[in-house]
Protein backbone atom coordinates (compact mmCIF):
# COMPACT_ATOMS: atom_id res chain seq x y z
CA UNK A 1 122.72 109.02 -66.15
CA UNK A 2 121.87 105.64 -66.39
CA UNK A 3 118.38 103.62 -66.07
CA UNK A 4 119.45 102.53 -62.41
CA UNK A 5 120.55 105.63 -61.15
CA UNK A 6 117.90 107.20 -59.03
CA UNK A 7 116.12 110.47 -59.49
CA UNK A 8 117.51 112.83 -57.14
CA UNK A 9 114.66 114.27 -54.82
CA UNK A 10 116.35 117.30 -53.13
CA UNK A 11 118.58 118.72 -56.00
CA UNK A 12 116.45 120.86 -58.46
CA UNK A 13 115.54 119.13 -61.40
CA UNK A 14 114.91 121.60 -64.51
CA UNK A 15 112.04 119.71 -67.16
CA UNK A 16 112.86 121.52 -70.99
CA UNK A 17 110.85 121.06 -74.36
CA UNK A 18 113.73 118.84 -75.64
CA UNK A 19 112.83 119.66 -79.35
CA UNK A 20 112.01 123.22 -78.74
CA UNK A 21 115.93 125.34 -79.79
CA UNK A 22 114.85 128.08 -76.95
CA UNK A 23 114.48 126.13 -74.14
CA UNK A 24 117.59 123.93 -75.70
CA UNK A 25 119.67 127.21 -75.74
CA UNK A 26 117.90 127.98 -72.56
CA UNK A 27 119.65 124.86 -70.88
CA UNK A 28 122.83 125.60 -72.83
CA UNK A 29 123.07 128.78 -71.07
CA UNK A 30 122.20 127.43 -67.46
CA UNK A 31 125.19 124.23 -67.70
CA UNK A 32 127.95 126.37 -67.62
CA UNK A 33 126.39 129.09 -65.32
CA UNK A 34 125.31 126.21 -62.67
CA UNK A 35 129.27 125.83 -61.37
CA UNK A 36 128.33 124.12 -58.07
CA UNK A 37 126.39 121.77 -60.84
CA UNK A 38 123.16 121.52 -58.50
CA UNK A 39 120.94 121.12 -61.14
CA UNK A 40 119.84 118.21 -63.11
CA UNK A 41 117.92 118.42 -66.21
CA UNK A 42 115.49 116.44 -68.12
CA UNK A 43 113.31 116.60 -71.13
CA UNK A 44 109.53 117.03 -71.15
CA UNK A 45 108.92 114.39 -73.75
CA UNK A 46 111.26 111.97 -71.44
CA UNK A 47 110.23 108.89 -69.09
CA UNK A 48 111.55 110.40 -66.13
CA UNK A 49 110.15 113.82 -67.29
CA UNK A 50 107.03 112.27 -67.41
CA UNK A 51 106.75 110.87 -64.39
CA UNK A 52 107.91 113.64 -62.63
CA UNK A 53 105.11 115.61 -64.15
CA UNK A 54 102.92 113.51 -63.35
CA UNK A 55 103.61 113.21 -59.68
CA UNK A 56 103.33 116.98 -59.29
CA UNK A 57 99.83 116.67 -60.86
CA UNK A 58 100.67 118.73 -63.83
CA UNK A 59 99.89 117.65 -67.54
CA UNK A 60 102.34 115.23 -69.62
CA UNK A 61 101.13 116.12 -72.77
CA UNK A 62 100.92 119.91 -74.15
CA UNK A 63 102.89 121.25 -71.25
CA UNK A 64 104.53 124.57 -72.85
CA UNK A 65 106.68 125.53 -69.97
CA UNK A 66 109.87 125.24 -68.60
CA UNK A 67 109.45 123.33 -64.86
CA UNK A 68 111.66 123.57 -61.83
CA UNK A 69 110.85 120.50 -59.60
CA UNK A 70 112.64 121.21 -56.32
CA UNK A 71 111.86 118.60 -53.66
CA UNK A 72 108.06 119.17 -52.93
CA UNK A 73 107.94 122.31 -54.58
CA UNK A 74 107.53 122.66 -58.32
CA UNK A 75 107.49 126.03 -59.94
CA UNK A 76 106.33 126.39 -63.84
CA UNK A 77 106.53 129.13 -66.27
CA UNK A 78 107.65 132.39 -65.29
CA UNK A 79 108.26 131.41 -61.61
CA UNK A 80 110.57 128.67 -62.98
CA UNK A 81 112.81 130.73 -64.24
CA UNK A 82 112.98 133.60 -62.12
CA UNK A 83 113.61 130.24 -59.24
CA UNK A 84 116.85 129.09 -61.63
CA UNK A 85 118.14 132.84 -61.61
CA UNK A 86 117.79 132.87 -57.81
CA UNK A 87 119.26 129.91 -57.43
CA UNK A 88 122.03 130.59 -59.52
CA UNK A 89 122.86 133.79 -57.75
CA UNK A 90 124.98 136.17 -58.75
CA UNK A 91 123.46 138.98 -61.30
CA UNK A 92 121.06 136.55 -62.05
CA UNK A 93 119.25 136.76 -58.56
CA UNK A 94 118.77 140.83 -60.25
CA UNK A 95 115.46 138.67 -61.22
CA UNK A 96 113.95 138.00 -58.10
CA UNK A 97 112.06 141.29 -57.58
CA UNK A 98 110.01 140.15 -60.57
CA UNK A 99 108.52 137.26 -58.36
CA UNK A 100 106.40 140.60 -56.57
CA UNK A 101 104.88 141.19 -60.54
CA UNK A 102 101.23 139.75 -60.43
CA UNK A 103 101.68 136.20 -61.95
CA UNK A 104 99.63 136.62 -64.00
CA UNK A 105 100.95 139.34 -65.59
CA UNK A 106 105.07 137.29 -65.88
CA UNK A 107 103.22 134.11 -67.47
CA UNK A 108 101.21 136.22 -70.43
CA UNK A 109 104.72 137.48 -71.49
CA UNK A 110 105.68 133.75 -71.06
CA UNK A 111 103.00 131.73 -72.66
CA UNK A 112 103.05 134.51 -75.72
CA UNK A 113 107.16 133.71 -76.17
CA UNK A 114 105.88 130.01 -75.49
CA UNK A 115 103.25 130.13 -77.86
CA UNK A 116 105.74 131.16 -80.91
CA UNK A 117 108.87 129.62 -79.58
CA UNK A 118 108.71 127.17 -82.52
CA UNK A 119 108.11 129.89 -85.02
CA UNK A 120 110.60 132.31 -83.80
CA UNK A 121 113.62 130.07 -82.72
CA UNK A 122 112.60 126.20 -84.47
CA UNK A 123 112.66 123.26 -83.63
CA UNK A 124 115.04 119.96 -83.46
CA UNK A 125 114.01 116.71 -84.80
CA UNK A 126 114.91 115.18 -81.56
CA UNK A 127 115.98 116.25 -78.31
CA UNK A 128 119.50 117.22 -77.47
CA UNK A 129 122.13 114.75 -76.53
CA UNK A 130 124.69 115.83 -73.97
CA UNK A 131 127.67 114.63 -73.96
CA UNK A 132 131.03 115.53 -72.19
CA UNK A 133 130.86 115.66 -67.87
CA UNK A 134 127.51 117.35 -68.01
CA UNK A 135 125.70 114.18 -69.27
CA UNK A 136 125.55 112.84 -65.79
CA UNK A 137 123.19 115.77 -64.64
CA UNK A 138 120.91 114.40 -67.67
CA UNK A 139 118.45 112.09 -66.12
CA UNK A 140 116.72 109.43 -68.65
């Protein structure tokens, strides 16, 4: 997407660890799973990832989670991704129920994975460049 295109503010908007290969695979997995392509994606470490931290009041530095930004709402760690999977539909909304587990209880399993995500699945020099039709749903 280029500079001038604007960030879209009802279409969810999925932040990633650009350098970190889980949430890369993670984002791998969702593209060709998202077939009515309503999401858009964009790294933590990013301008527009920034910003759009930033605006939902949560930290642009040390942020080990994915984030779902969807209009108003944003959703972070394990209710991120159990939003995506609803979203998504399909066997994937089997995850939903897990939204009743006490949060705290989804984001210790999260922030432990989080915590070694580097360790167990590495970690890119740089964040991943899209290419192909899907780059357009990469904002900058």
């Amino acid at each position: 997407m280029s500079a001038d295109t604007p960030v879209p503010t009802e279409d969810p908007i999925v932040l990633f660890d650009g350098v970190c290969n889980l949430c890369n695979g993670f984002v791998q997995f969702l593209v060709p799973r998202d077939t009515d392509e309503q999401f858009y994606f964009a790294s933590l470490q990013s301008d527009v990832g920034k910003e759009l931290l930033a605006e939902h009041d949560l930290p642009t530095d040390e942020l080990e989670s994915i984030v779902l930004i969807e209009g108003e709402t944003c959703y972070v760690k394990s209710a991120a991704v159990i939003r995506i999977a609803s979203i998504l539909g399909g066997r994937y909304a089997l995850l939903a129920p897990f939204r009743f587990v006490p949060r705290p209880i989804r984001d210790l399993v999260y922030d432990l994975v989080a915590a070694n995500r580097y360790r167990l699945f590495g970690k890119k020099e740089q964040c991943m460049m899209p290419t192909g039709d899907v780059q357009q749903r990469f904002l900058e």
